[in-house]
PDB file of N, CA and C in Angstrom:
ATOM      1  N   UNK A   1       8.985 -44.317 -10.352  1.00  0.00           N
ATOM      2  CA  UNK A   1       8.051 -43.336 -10.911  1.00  0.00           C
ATOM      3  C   UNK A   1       8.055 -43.407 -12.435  1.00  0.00           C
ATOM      4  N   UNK A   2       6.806 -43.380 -13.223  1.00  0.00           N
ATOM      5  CA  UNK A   2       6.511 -43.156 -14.446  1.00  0.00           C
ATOM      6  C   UNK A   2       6.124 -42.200 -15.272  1.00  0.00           C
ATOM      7  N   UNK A   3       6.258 -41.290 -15.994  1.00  0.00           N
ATOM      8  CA  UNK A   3       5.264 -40.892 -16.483  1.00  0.00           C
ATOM      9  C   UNK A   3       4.824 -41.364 -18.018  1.00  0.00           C
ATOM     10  N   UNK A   4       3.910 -40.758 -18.001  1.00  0.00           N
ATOM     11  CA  UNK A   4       2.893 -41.196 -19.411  1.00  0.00           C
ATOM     12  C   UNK A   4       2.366 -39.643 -20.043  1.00  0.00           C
ATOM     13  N   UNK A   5       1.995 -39.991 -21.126  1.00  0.00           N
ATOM     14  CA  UNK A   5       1.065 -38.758 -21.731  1.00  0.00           C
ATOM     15  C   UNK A   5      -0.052 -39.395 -22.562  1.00  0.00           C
ATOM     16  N   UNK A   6      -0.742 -39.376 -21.940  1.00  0.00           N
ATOM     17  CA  UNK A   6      -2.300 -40.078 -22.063  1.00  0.00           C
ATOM     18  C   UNK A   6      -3.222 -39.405 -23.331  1.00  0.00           C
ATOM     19  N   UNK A   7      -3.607 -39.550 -24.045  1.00  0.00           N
ATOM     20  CA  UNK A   7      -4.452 -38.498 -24.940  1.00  0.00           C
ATOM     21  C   UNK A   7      -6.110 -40.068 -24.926  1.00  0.00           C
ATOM     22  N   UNK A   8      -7.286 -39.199 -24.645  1.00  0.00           N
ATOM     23  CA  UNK A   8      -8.609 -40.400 -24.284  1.00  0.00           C
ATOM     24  C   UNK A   8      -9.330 -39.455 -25.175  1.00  0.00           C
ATOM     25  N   UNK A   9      -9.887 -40.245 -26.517  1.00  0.00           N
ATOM     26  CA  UNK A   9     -10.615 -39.248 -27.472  1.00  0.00           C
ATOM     27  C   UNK A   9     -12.167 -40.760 -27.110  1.00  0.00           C
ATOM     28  N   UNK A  10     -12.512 -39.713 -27.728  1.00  0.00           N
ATOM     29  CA  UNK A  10     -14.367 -40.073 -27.646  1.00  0.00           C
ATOM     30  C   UNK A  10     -15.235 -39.119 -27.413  1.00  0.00           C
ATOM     31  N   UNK A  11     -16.225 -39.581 -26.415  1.00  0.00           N
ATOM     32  CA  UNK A  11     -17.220 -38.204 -26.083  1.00  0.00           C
ATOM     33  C   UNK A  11     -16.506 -38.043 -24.489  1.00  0.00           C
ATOM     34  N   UNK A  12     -15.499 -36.770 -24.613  1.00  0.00           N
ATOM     35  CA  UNK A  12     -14.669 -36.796 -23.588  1.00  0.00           C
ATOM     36  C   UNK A  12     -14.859 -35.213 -22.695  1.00  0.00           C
ATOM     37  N   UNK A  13     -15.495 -34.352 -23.866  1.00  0.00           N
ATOM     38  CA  UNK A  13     -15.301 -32.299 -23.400  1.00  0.00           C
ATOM     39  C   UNK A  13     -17.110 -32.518 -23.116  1.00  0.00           C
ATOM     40  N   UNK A  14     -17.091 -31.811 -22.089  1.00  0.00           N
ATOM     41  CA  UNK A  14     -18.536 -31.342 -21.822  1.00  0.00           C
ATOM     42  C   UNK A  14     -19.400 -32.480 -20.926  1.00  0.00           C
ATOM     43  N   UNK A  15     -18.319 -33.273 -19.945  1.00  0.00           N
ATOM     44  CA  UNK A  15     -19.247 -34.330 -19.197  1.00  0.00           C
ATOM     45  C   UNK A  15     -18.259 -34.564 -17.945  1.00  0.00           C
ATOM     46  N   UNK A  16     -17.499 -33.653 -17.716  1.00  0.00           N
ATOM     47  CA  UNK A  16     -16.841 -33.163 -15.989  1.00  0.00           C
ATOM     48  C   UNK A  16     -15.535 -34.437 -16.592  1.00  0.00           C
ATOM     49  N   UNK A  17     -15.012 -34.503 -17.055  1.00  0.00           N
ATOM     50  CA  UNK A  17     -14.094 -35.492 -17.771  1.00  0.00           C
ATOM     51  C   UNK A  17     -12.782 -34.489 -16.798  1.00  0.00           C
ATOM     52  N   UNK A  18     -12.375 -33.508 -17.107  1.00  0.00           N
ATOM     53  CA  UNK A  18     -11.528 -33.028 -16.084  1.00  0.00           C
ATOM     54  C   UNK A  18     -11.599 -33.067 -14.816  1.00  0.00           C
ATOM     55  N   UNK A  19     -12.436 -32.740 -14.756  1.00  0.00           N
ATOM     56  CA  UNK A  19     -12.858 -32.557 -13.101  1.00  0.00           C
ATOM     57  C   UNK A  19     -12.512 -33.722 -12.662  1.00  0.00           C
ATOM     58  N   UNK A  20     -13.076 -35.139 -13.051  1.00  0.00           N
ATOM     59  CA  UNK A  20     -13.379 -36.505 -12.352  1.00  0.00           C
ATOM     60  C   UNK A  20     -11.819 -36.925 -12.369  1.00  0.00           C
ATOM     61  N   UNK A  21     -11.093 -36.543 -13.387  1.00  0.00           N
ATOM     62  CA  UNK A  21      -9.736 -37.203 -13.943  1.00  0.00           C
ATOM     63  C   UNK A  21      -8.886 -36.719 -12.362  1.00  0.00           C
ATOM     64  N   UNK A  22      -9.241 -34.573 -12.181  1.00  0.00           N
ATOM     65  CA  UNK A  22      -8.590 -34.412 -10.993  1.00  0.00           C
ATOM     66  C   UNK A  22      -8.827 -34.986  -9.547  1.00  0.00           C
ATOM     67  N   UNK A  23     -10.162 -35.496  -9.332  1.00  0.00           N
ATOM     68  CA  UNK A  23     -10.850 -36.199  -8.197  1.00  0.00           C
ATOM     69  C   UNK A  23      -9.732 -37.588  -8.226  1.00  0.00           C
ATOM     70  N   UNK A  24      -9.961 -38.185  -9.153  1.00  0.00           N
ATOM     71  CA  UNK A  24      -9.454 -39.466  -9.295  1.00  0.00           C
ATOM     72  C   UNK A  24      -7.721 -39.589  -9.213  1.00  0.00           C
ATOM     73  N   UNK A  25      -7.113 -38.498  -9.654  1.00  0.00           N
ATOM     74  CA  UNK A  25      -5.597 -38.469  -9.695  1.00  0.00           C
ATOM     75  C   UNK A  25      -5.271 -38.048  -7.729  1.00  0.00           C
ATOM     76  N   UNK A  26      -6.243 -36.963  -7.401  1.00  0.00           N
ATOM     77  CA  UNK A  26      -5.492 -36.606  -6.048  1.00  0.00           C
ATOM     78  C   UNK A  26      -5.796 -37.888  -4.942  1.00  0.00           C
ATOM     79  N   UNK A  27      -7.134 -38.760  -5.673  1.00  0.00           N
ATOM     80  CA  UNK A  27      -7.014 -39.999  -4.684  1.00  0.00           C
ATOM     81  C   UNK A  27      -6.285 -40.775  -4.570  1.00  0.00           C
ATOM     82  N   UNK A  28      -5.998 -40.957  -5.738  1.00  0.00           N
ATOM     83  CA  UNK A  28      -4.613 -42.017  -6.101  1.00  0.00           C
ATOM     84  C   UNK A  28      -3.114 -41.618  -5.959  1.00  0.00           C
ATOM     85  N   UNK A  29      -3.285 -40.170  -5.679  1.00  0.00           N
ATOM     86  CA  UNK A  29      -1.728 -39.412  -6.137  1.00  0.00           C
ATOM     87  C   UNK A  29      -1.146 -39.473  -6.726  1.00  0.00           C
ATOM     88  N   UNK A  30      -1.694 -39.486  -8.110  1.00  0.00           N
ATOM     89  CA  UNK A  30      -0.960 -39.156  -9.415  1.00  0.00           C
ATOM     90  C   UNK A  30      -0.357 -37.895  -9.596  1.00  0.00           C
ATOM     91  N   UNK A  31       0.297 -37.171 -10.229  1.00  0.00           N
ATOM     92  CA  UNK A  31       0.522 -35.891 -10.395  1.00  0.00           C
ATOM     93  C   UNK A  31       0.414 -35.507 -12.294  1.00  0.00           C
ATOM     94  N   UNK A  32       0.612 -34.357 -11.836  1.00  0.00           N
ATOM     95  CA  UNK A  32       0.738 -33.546 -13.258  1.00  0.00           C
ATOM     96  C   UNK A  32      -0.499 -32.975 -13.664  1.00  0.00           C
ATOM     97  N   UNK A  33      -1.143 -33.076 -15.358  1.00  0.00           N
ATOM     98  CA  UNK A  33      -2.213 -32.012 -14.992  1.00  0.00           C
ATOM     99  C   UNK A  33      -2.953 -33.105 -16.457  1.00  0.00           C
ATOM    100  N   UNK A  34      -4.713 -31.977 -16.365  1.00  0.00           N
ATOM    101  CA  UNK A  34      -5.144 -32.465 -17.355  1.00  0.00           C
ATOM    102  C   UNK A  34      -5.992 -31.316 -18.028  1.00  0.00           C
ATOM    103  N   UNK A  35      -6.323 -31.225 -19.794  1.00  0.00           N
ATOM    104  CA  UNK A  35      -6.405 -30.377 -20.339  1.00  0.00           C
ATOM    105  C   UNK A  35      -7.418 -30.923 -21.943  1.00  0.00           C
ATOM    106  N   UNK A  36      -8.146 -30.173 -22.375  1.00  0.00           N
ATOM    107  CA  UNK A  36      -8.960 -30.374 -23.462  1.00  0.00           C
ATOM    108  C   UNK A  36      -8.512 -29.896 -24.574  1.00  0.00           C
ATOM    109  N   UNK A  37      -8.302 -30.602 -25.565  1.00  0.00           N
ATOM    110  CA  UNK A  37      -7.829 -30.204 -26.582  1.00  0.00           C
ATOM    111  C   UNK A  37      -8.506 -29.608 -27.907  1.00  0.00           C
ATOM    112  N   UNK A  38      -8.376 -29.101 -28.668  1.00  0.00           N
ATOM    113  CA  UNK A  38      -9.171 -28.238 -29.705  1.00  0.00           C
ATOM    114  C   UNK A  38      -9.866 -29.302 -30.423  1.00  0.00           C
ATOM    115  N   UNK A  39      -9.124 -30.372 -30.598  1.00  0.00           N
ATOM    116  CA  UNK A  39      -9.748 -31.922 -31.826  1.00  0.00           C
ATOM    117  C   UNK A  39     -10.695 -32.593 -30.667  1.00  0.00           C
ATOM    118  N   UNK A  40     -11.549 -32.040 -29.688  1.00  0.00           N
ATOM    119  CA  UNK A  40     -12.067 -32.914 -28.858  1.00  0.00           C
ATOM    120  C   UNK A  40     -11.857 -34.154 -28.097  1.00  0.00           C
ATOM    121  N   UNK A  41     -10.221 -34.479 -27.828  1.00  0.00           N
ATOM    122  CA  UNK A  41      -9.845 -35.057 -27.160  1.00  0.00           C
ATOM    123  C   UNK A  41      -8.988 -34.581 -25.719  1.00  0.00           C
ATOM    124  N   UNK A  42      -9.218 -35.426 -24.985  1.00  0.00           N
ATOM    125  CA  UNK A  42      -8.688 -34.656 -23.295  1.00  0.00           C
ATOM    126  C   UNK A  42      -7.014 -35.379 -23.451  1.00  0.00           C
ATOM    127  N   UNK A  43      -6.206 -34.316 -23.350  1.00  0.00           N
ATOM    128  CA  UNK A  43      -4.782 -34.799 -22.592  1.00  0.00           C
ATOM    129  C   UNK A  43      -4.484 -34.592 -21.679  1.00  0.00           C
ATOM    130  N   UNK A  44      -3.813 -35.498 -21.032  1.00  0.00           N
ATOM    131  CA  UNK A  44      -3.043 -35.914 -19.579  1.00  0.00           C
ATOM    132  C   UNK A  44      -2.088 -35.962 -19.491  1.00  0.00           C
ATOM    133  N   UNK A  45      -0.829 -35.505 -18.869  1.00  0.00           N
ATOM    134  CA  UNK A  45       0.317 -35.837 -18.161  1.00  0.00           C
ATOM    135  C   UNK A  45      -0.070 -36.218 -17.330  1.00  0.00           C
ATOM    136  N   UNK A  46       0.820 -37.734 -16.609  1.00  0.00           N
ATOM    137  CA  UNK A  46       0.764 -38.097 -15.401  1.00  0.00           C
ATOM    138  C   UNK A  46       2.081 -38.790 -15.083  1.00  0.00           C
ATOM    139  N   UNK A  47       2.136 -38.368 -13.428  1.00  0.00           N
ATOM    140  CA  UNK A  47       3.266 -38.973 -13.071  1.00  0.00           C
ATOM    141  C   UNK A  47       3.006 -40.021 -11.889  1.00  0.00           C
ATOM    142  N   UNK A  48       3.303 -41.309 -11.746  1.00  0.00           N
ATOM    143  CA  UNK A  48       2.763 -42.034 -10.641  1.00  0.00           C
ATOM    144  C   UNK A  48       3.877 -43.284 -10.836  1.00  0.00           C
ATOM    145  N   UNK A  49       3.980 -44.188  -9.521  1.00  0.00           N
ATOM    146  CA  UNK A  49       4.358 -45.374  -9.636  1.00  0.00           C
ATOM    147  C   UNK A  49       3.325 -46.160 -10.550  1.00  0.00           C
ATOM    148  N   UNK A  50       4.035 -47.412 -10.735  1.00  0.00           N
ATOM    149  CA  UNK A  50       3.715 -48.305 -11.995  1.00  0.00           C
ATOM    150  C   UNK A  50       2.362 -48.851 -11.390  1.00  0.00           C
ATOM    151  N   UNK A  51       2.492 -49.337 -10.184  1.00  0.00           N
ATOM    152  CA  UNK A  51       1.172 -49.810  -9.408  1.00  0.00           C
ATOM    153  C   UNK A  51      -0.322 -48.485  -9.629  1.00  0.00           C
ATOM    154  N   UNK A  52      -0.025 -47.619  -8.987  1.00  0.00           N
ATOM    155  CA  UNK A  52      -0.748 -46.732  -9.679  1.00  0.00           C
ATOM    156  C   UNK A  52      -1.146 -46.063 -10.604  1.00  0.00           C
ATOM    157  N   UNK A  53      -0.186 -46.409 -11.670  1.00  0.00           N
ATOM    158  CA  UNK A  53      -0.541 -45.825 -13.276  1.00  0.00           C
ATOM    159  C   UNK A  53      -1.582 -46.701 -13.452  1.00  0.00           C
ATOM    160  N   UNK A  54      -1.115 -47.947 -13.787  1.00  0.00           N
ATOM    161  CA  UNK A  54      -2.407 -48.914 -13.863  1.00  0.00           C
ATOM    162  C   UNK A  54      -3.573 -48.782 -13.808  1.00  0.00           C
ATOM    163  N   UNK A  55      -4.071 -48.340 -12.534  1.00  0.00           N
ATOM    164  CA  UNK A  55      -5.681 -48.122 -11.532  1.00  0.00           C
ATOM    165  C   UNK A  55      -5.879 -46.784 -12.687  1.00  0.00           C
ATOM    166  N   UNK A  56      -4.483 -45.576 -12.712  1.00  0.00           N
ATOM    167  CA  UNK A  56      -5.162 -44.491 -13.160  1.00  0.00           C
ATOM    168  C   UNK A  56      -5.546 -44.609 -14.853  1.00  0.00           C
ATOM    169  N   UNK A  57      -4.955 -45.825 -15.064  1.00  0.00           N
ATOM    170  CA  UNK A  57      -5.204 -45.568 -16.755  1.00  0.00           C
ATOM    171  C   UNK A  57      -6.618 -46.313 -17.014  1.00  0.00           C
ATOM    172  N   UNK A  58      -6.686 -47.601 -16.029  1.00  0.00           N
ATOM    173  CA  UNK A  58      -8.303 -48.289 -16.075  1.00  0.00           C
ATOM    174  C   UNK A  58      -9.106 -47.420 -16.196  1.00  0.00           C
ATOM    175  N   UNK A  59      -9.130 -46.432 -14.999  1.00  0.00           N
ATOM    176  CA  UNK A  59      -9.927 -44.872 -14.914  1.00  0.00           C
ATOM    177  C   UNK A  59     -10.634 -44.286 -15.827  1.00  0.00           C
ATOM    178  N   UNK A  60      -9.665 -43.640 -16.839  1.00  0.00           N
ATOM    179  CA  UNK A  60      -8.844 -43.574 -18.318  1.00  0.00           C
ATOM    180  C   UNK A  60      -9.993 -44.007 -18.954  1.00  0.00           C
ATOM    181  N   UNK A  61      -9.879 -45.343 -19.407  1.00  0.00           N
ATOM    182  CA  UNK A  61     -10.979 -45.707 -19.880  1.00  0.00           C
ATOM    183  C   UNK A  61     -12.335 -45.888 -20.251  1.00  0.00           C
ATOM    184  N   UNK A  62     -12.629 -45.479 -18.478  1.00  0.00           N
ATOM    185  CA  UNK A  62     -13.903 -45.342 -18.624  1.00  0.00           C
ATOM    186  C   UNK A  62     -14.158 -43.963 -18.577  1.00  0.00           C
ATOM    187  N   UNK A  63     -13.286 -43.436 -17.809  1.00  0.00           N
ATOM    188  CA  UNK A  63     -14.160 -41.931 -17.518  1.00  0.00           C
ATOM    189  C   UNK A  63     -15.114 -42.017 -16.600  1.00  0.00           C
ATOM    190  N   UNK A  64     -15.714 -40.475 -16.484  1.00  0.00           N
ATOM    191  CA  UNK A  64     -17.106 -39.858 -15.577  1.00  0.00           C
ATOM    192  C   UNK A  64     -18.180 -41.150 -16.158  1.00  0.00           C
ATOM    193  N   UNK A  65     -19.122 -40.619 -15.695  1.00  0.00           N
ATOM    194  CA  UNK A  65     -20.709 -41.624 -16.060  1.00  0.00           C
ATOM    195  C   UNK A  65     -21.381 -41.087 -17.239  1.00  0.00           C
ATOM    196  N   UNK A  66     -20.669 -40.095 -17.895  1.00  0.00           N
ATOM    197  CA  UNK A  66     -21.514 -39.421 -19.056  1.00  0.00           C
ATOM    198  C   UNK A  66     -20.724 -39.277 -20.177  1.00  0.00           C
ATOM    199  N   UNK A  67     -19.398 -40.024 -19.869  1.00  0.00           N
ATOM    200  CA  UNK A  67     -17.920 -39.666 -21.424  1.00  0.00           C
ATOM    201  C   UNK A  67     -18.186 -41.269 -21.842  1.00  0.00           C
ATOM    202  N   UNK A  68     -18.005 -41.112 -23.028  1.00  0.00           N
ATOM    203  CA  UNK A  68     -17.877 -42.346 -24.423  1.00  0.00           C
ATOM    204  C   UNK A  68     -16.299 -42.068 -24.571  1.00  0.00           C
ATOM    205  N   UNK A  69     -15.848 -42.976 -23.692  1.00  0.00           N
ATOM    206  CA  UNK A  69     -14.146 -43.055 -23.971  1.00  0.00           C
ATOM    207  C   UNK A  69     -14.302 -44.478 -25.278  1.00  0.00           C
ATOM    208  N   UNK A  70     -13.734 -43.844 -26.448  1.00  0.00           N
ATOM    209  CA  UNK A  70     -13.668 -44.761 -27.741  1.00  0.00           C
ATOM    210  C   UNK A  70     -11.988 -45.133 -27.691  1.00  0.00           C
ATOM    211  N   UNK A  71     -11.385 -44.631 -27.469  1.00  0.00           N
ATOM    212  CA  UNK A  71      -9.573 -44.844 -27.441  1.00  0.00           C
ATOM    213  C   UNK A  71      -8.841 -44.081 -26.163  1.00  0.00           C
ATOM    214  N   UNK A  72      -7.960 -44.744 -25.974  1.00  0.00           N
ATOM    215  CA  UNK A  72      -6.976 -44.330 -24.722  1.00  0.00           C
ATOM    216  C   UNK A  72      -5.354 -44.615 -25.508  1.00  0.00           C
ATOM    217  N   UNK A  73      -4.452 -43.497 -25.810  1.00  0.00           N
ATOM    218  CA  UNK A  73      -3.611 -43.918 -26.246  1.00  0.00           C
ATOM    219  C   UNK A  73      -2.332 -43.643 -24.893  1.00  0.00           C
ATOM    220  N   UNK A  74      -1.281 -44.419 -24.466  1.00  0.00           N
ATOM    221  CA  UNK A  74      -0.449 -43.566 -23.562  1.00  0.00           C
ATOM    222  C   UNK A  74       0.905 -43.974 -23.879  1.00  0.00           C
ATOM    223  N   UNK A  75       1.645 -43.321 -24.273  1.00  0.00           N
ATOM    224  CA  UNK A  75       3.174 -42.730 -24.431  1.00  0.00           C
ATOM    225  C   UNK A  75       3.963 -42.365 -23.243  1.00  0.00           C
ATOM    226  N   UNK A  76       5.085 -43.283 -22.725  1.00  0.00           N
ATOM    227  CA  UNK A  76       6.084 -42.787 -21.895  1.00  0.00           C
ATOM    228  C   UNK A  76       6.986 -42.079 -22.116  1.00  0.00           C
ATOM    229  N   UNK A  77       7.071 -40.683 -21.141  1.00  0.00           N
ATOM    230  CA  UNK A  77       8.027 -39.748 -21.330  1.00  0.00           C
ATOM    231  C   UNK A  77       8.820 -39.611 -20.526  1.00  0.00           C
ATOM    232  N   UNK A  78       9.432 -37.801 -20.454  1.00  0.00           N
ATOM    233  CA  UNK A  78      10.340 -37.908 -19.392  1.00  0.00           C
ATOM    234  C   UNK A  78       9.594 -37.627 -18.009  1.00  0.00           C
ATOM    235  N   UNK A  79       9.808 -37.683 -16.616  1.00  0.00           N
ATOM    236  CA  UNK A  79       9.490 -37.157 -15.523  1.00  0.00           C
ATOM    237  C   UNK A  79       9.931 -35.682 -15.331  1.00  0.00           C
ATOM    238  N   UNK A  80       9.176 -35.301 -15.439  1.00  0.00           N
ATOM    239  CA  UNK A  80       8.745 -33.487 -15.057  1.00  0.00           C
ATOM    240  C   UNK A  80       9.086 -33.320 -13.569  1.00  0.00           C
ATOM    241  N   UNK A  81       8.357 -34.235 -12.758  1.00  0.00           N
ATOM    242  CA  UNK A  81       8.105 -34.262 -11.084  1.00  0.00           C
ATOM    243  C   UNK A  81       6.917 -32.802 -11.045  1.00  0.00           C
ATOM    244  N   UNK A  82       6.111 -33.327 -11.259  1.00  0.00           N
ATOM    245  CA  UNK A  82       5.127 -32.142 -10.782  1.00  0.00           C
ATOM    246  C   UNK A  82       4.658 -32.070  -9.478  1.00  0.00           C
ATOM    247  N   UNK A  83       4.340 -30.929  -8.787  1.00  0.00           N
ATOM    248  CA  UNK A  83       4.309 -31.122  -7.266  1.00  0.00           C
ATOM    249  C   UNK A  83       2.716 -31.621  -6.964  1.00  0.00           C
ATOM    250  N   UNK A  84       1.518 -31.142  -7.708  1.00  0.00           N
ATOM    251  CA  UNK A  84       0.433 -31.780  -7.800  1.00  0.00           C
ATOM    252  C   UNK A  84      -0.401 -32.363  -9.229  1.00  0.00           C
ATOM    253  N   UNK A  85      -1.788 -32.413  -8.968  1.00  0.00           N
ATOM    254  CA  UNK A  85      -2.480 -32.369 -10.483  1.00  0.00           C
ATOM    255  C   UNK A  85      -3.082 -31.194 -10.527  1.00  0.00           C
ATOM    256  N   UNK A  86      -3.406 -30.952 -11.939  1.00  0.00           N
ATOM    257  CA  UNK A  86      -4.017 -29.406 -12.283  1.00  0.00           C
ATOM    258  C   UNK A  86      -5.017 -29.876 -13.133  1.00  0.00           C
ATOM    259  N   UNK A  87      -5.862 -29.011 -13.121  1.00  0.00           N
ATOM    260  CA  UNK A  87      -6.788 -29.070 -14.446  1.00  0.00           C
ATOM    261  C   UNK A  87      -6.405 -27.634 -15.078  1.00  0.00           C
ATOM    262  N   UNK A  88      -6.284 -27.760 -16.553  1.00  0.00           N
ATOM    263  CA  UNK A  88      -5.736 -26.659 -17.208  1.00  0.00           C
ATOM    264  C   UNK A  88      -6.940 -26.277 -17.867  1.00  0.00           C
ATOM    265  N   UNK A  89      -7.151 -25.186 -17.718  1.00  0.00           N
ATOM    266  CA  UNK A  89      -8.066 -24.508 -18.724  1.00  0.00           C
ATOM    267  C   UNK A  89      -7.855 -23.420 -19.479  1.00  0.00           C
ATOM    268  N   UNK A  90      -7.936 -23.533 -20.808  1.00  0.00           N
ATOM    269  CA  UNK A  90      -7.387 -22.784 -22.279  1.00  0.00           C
ATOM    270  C   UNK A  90      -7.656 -21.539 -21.973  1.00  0.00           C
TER     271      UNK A  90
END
């Protein structure tokens, strides 16, 4: 198990960018959560095997059909073990 802390800036708030991230994490079974940040970039905790970080960070990249992902940065941390994904809202 891995985790990461993902931060995907671009045109990321206001185009279901959470939503799709939680669709996409419970398919894959990623865990942990995801959240919009005040500087208009979306952060992620995620926890997954290495095989599946992968798929989830490609994801990452692109986003929904309506986000301009310009950067994907991801940082390994510690494992939390979260029991699912969340979408956090401020």
């Amino acid at each position: 198990m891995k985790h990461l802390d993902i931060v995907v800036k671009g045109k990321v708030q206001g185009v279901f960018f959470r939503k799709s991230t939680k669709a996409v994490a419970d398919q894959l079974g990623v865990r942990g959560f995801v959240r919009n940040e005040a500087n208009g970039d979306v952060f992620i905790a995620a926890e997954a095997d290495e095989a599946i970080m992968e798929m989830f960070l490609e994801w990452c990249n692109e986003g929904p059909e309506d986000a301009d992902v310009t950067t994907v940065e991801a940082h390994e941390g510690e494992l939390k073990n979260y029991r699912n994904f969340e979408v956090v809202k401020k």
